[in-house]
C-alpha atoms as a PDB file:
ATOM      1  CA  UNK A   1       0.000   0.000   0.000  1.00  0.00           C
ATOM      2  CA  UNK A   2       1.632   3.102  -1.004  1.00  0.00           C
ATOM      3  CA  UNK A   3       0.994   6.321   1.194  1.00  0.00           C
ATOM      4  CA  UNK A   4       0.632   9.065   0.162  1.00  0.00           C
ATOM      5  CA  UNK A   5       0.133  11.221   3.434  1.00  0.00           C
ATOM      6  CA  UNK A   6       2.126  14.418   3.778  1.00  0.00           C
ATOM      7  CA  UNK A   7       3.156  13.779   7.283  1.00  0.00           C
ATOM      8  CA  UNK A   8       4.835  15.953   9.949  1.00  0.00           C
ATOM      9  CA  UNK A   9       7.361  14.837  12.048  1.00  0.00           C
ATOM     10  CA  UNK A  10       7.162  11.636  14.158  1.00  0.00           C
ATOM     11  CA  UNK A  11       9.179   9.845  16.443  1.00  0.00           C
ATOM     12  CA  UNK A  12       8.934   6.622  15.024  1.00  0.00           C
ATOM     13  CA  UNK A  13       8.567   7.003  11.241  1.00  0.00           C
ATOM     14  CA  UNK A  14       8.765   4.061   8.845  1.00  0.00           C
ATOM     15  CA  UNK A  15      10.247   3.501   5.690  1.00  0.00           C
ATOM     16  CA  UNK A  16      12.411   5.575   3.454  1.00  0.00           C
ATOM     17  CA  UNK A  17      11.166   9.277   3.261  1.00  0.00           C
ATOM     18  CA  UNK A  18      11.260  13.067   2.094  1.00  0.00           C
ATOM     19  CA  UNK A  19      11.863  15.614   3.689  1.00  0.00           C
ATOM     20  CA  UNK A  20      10.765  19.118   2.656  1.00  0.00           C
ATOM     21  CA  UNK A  21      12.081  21.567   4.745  1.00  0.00           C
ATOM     22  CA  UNK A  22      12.535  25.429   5.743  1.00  0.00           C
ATOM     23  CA  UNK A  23      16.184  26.982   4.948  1.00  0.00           C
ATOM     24  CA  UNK A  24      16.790  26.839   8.612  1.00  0.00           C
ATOM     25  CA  UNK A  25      16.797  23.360   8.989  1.00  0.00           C
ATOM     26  CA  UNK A  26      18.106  22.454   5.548  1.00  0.00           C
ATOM     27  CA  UNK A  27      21.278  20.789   7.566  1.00  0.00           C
ATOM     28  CA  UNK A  28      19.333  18.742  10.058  1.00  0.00           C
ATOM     29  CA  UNK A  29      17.243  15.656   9.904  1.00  0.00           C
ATOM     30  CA  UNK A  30      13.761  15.190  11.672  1.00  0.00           C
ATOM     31  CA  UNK A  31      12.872  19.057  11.755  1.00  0.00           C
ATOM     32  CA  UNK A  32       9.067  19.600  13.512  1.00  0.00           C
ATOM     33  CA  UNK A  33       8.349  22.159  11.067  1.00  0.00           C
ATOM     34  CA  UNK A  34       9.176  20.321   8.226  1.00  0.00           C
ATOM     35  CA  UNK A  35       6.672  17.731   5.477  1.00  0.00           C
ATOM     36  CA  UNK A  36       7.868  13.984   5.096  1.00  0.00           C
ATOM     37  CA  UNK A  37       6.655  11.918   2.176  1.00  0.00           C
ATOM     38  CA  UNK A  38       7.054   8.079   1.483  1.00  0.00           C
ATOM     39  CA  UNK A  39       9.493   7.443  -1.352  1.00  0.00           C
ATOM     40  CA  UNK A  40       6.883   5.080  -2.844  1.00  0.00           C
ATOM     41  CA  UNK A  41       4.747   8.361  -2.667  1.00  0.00           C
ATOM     42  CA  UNK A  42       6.976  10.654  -4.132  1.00  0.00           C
ATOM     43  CA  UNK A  43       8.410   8.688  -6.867  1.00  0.00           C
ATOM     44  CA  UNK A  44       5.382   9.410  -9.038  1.00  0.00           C
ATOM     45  CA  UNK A  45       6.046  13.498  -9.218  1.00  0.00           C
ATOM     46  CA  UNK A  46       9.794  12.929  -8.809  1.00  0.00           C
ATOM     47  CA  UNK A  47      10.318  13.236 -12.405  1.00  0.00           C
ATOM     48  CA  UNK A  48       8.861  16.632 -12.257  1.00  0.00           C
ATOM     49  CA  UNK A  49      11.158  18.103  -9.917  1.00  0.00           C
ATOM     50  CA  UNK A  50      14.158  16.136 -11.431  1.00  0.00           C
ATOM     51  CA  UNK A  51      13.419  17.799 -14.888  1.00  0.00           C
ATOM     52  CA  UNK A  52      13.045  21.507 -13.506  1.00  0.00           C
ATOM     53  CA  UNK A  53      15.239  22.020 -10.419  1.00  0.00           C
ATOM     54  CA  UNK A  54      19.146  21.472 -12.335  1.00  0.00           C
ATOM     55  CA  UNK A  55      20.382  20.595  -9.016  1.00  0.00           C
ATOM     56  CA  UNK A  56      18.124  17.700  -8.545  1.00  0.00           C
ATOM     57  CA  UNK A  57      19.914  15.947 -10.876  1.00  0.00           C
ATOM     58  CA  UNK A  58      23.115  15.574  -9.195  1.00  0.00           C
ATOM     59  CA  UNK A  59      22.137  12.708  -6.722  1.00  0.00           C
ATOM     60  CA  UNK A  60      18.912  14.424  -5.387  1.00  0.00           C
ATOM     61  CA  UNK A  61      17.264  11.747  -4.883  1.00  0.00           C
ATOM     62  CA  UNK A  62      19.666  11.055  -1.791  1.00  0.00           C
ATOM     63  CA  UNK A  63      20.992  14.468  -1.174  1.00  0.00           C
ATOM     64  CA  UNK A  64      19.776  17.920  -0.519  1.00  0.00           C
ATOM     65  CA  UNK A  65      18.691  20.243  -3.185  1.00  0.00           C
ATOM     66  CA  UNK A  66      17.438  24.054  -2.482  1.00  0.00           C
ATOM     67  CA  UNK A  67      14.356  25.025  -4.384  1.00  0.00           C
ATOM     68  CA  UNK A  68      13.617  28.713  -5.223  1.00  0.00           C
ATOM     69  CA  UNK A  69      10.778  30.905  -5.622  1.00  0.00           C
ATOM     70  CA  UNK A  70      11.664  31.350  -9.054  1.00  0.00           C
ATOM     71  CA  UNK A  71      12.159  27.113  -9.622  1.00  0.00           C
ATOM     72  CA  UNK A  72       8.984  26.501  -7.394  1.00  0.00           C
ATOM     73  CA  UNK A  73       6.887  28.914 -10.343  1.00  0.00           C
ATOM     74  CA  UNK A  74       8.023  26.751 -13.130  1.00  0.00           C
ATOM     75  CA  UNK A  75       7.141  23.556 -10.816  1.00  0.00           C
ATOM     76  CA  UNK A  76       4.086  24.401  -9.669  1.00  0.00           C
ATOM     77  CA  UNK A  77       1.875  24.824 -12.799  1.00  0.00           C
ATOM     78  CA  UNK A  78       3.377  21.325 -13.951  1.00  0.00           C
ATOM     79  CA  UNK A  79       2.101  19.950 -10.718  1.00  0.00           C
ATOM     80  CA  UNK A  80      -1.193  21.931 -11.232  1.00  0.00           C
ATOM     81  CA  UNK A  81      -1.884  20.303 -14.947  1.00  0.00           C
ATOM     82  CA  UNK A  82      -0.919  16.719 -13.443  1.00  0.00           C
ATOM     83  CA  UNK A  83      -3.021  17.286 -11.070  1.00  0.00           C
ATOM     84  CA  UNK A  84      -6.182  18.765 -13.615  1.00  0.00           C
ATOM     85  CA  UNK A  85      -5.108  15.573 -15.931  1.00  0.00           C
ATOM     86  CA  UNK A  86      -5.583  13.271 -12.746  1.00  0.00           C
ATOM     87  CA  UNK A  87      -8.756  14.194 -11.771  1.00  0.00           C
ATOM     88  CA  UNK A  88      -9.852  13.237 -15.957  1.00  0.00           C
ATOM     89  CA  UNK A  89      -7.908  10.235 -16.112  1.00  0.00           C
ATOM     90  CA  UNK A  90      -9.668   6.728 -15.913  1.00  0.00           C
ATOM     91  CA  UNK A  91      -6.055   4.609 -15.671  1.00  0.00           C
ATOM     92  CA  UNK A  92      -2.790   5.569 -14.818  1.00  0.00           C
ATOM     93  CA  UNK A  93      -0.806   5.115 -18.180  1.00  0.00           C
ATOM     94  CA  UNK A  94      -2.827   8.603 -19.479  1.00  0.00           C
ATOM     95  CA  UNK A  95      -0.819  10.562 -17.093  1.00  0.00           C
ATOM     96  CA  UNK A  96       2.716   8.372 -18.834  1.00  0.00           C
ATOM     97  CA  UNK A  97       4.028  11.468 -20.311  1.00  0.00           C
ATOM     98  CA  UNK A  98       3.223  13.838 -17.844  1.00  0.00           C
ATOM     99  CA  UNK A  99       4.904  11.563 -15.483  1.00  0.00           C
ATOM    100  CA  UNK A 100       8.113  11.775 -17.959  1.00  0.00           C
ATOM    101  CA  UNK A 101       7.669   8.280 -18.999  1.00  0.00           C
ATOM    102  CA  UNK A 102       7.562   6.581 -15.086  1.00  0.00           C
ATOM    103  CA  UNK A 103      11.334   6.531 -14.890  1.00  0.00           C
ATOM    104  CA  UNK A 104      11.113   7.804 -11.673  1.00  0.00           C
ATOM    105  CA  UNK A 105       9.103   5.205  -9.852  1.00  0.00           C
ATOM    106  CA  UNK A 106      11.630   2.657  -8.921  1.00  0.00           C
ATOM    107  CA  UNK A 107      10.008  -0.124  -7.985  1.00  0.00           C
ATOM    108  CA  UNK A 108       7.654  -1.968 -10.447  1.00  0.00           C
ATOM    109  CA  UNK A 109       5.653  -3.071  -7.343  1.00  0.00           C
ATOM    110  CA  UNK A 110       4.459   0.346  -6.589  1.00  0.00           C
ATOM    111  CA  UNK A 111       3.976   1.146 -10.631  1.00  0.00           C
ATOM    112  CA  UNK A 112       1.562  -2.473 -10.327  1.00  0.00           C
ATOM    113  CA  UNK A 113      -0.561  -1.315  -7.129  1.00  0.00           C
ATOM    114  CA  UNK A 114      -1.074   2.056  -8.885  1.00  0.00           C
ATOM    115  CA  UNK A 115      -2.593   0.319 -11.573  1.00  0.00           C
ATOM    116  CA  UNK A 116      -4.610  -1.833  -9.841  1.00  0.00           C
ATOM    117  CA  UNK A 117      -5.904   0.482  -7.134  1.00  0.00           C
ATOM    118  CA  UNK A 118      -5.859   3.440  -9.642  1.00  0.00           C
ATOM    119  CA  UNK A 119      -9.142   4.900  -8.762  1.00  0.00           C
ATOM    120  CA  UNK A 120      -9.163   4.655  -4.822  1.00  0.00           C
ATOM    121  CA  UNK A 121      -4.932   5.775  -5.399  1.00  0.00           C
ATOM    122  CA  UNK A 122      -5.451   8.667  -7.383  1.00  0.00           C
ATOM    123  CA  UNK A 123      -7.386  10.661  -5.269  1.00  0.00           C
ATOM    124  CA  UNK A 124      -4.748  10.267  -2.894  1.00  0.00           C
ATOM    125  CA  UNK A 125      -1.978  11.195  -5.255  1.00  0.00           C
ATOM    126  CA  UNK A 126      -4.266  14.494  -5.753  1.00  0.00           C
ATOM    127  CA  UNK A 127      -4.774  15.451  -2.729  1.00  0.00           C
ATOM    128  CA  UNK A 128      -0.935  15.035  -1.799  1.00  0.00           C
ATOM    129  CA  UNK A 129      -0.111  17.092  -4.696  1.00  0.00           C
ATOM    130  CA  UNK A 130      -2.551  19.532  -3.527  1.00  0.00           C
ATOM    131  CA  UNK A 131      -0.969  19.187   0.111  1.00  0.00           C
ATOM    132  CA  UNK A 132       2.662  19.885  -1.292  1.00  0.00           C
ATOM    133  CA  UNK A 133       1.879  22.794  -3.373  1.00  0.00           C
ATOM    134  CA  UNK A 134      -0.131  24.635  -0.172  1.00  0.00           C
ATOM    135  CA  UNK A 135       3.015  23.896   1.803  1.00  0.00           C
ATOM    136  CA  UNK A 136       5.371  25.113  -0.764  1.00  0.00           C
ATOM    137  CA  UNK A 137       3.611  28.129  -1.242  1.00  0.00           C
ATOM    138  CA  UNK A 138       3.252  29.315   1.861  1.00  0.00           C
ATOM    139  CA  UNK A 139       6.738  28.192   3.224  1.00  0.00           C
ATOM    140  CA  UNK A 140       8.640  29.625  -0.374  1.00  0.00           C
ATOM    141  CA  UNK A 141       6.404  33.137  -0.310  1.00  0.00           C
ATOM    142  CA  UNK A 142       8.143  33.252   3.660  1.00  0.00           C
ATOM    143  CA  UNK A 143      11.611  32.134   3.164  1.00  0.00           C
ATOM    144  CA  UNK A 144      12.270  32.616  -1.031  1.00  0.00           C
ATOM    145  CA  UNK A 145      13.348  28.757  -1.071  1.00  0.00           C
ATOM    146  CA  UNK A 146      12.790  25.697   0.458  1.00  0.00           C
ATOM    147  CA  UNK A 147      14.907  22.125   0.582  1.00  0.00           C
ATOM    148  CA  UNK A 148      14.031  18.265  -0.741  1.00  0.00           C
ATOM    149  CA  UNK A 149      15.955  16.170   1.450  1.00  0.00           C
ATOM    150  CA  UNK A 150      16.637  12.891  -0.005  1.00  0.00           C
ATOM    151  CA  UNK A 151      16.397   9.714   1.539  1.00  0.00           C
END
């Protein structure tokens, strides 16, 4: 079962996460004010950020990459039209290219239970897009960037 919850901070959290996170903390793990997200989760808009934030493509996926105001306004509208195209789509390979072909999601087991549970799944994928871009926005409007920390 992939989650797709944008948590906050907890003690005992399971699994390999994301960590989105205020300039402030951008050095330290486990920060109360920042966002975690599954890996399984994020690996279906990873491509997005990979393809717009130059940065993210030198080992972001397990390092730390700074996101700008100026980055997060190209971002966001891509996140906005996958999340439009979700809402219209009746299976998951419709959203293929605006998912830059799935090379992100690593794990064929998570690509399989999207498929399956596609209709009960994409709702959640929605609403966690809609969850990241309310956090980004206010947090990037306060600070002018904001970090991705890897796994």
């Amino acid at each position: 079962m992939i989650n797709f919850n944008l948590q906050s901070w907890q003690e005992e959290m399971s699994g390999l996460t994301f960590e989105f996170t205020l300039p402030t903390f951008k050095d330290e793990r486990s920060s109360k004010t920042s966002k975690y997200l599954a890996e399984s989760a994020f690996s279906f808009i990873e491509g997005i950020f990979f393809n717009h934030l130059p940065n993210y493509q030198n080992f972001g996926h397990w390092g730390t990459t700074e996101v700008s105001n100026q980055q997060w306004s190209h971002i966001r509208p891509v996140l906005q039209t996958l999340n439009n195209k979700l809402e219209q789509a009746e299976n998951f390979y419709q959203l293929k290219t605006d998912l830059y072909d799935f090379q992100f999601i690593f794990d064929e087991d998570w690509r399989q239970d999207m498929v399956i549970k596609f209709a009960e799944y994409k709702v959640n994928l929605s609403q966690m897009i809609n969850q990241i871009i309310e956090w980004f926005d206010k947090n990037i409007q306060k600070y002018n960037a904001v970090f991705i920390n890897g796994i």
